[in-house]
C-alpha atoms as a PDB file:
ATOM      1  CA  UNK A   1       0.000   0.000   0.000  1.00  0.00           C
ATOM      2  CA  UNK A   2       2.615   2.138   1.206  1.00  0.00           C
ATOM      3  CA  UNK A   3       6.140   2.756  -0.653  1.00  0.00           C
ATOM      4  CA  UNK A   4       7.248   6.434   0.399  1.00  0.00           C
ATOM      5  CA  UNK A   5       5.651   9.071   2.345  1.00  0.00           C
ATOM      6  CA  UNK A   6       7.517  12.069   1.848  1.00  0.00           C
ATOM      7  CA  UNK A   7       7.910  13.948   5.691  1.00  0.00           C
ATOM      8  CA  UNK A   8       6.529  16.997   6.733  1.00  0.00           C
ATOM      9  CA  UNK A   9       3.522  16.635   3.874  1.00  0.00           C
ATOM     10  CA  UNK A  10      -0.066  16.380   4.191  1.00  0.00           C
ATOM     11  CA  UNK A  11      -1.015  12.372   2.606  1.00  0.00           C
ATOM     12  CA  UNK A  12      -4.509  11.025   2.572  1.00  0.00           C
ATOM     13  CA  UNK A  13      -5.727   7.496   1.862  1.00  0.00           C
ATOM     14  CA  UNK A  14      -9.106   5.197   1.724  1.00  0.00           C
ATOM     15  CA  UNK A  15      -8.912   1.598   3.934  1.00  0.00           C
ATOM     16  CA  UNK A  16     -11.868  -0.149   3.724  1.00  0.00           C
ATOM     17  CA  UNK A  17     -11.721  -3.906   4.933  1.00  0.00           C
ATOM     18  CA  UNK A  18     -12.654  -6.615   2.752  1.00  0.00           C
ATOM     19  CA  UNK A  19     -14.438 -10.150   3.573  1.00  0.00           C
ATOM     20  CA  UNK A  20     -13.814 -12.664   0.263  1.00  0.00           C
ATOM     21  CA  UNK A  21     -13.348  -9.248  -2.013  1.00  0.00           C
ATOM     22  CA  UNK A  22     -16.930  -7.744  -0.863  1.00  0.00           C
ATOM     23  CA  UNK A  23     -16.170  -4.185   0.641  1.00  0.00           C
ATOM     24  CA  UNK A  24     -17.419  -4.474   4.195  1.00  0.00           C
ATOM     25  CA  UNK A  25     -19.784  -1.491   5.724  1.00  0.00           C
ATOM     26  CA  UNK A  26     -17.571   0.387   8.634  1.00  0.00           C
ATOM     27  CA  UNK A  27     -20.863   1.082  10.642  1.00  0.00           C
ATOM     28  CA  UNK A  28     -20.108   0.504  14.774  1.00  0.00           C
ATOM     29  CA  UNK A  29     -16.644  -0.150  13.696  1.00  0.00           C
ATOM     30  CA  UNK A  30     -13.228   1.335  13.717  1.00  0.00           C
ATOM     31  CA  UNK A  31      -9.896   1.482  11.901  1.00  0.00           C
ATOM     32  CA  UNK A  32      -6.540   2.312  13.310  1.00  0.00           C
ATOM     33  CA  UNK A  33      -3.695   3.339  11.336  1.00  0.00           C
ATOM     34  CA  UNK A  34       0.034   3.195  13.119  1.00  0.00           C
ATOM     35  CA  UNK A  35       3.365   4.086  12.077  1.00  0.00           C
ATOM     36  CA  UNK A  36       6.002   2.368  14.449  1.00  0.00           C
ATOM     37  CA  UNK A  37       9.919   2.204  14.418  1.00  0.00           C
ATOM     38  CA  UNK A  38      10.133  -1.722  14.935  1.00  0.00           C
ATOM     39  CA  UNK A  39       6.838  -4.001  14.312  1.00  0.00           C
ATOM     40  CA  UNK A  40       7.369  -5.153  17.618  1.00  0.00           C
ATOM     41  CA  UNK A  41       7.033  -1.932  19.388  1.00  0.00           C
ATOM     42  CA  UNK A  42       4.013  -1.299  21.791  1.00  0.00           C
ATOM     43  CA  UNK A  43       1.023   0.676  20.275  1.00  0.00           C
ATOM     44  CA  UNK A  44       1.838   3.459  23.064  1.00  0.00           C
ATOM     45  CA  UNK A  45       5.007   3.718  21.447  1.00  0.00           C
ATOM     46  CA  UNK A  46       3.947   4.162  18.035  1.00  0.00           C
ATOM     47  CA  UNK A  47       5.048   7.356  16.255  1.00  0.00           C
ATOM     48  CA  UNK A  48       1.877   8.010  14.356  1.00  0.00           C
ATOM     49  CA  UNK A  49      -1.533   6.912  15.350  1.00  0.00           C
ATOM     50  CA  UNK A  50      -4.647   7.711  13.970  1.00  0.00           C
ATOM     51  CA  UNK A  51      -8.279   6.143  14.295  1.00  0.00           C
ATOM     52  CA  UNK A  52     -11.041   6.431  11.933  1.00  0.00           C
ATOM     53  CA  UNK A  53     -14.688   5.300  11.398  1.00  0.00           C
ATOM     54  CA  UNK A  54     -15.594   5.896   7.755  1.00  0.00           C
ATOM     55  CA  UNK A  55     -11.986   4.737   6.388  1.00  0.00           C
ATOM     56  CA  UNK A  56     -10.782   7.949   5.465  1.00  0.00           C
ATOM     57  CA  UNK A  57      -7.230   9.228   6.905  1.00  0.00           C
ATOM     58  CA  UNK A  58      -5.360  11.930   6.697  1.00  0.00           C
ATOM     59  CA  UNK A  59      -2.446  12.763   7.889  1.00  0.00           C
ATOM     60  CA  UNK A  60      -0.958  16.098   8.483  1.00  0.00           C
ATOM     61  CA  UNK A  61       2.923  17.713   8.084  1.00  0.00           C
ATOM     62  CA  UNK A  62       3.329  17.624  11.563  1.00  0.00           C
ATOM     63  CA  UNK A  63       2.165  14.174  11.886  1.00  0.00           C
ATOM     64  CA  UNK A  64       4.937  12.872   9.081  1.00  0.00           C
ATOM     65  CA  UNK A  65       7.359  15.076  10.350  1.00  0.00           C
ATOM     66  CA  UNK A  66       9.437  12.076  11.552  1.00  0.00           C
ATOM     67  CA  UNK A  67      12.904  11.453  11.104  1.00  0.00           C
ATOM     68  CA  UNK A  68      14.394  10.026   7.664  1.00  0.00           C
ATOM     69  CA  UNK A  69      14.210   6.485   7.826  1.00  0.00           C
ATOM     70  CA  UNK A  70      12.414   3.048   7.454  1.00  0.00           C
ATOM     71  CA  UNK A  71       9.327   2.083   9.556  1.00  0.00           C
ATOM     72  CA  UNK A  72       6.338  -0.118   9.581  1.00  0.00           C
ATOM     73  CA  UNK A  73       2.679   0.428   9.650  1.00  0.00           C
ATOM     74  CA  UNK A  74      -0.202  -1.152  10.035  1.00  0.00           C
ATOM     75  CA  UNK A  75      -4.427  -0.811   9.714  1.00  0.00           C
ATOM     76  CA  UNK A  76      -6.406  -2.501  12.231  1.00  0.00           C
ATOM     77  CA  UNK A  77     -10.149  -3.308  11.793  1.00  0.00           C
ATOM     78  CA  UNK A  78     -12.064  -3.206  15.233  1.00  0.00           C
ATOM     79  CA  UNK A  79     -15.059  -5.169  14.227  1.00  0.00           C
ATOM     80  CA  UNK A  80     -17.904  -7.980  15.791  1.00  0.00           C
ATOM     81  CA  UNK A  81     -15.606  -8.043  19.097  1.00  0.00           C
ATOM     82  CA  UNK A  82     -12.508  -9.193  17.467  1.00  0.00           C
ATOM     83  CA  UNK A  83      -9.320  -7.129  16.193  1.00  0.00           C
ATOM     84  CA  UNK A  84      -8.279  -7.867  12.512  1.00  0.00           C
ATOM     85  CA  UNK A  85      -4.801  -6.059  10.812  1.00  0.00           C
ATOM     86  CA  UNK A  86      -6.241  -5.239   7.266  1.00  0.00           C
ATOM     87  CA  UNK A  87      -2.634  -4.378   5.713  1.00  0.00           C
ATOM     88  CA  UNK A  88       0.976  -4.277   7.042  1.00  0.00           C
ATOM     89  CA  UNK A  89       4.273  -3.658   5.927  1.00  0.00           C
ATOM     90  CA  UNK A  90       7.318  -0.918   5.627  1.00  0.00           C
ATOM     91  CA  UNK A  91       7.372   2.757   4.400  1.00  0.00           C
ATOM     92  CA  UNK A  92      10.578   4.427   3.555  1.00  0.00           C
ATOM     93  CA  UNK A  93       9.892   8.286   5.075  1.00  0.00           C
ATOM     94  CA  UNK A  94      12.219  10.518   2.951  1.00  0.00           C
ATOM     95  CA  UNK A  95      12.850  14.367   2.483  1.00  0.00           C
ATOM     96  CA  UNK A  96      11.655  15.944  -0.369  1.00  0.00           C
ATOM     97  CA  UNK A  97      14.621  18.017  -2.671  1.00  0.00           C
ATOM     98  CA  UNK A  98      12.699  21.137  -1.019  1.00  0.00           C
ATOM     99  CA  UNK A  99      13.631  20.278   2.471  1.00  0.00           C
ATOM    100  CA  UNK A 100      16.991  18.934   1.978  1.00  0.00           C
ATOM    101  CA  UNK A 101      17.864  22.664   0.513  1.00  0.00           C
ATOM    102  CA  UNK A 102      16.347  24.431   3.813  1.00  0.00           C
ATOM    103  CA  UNK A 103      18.294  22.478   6.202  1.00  0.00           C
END
């Protein structure tokens, strides 16, 4: 899902969970999206959180203003009294040209 995300800029996305390809309706449930510097790191310790109940994220500057670097993230689907990770894996967060020249 994720390749890049470049830091310190505004990126929006669309998760809706799926059940044998059929879209699934979000109604009395929840999505979490984290961004964490090992996969094994707590869920207090992640560096971006954000929850959601229609799907929709977005994220702003000063949420992806992390250091350079590889991480991994994760969705979560809160649904029927169980948890269920939708979509995992690693993002590369790099500086844009722009704010290599301001440093």
């Amino acid at each position: 899902m994720f390749k890049q995300i470049f830091t310190r800029n505004t990126i929006a996305f669309t998760a809706i969970p799926t059940i044998d390809n059929v879209e699934q309706p979000l109604v009395g449930t929840s999505l979490k999206f984290m961004v964490k510097n090992d996969r094994y790191d707590s869920d207090e310790d992640a560096l971006i959180t954000q929850d959601s109940t229609t799907g929709e994220f977005t994220l702003s500057a000063e949420q992806t203003d992390i250091a350079e670097g590889r991480y991994w993230w994760e969705i979560r689907w809160y649904a029927f009294g169980a948890v269920y990770t939708i979509g995992m894996g690693m993002v590369n967060f790099i500086k844009t040209v722009i704010d290599q020249i301001e440093e």
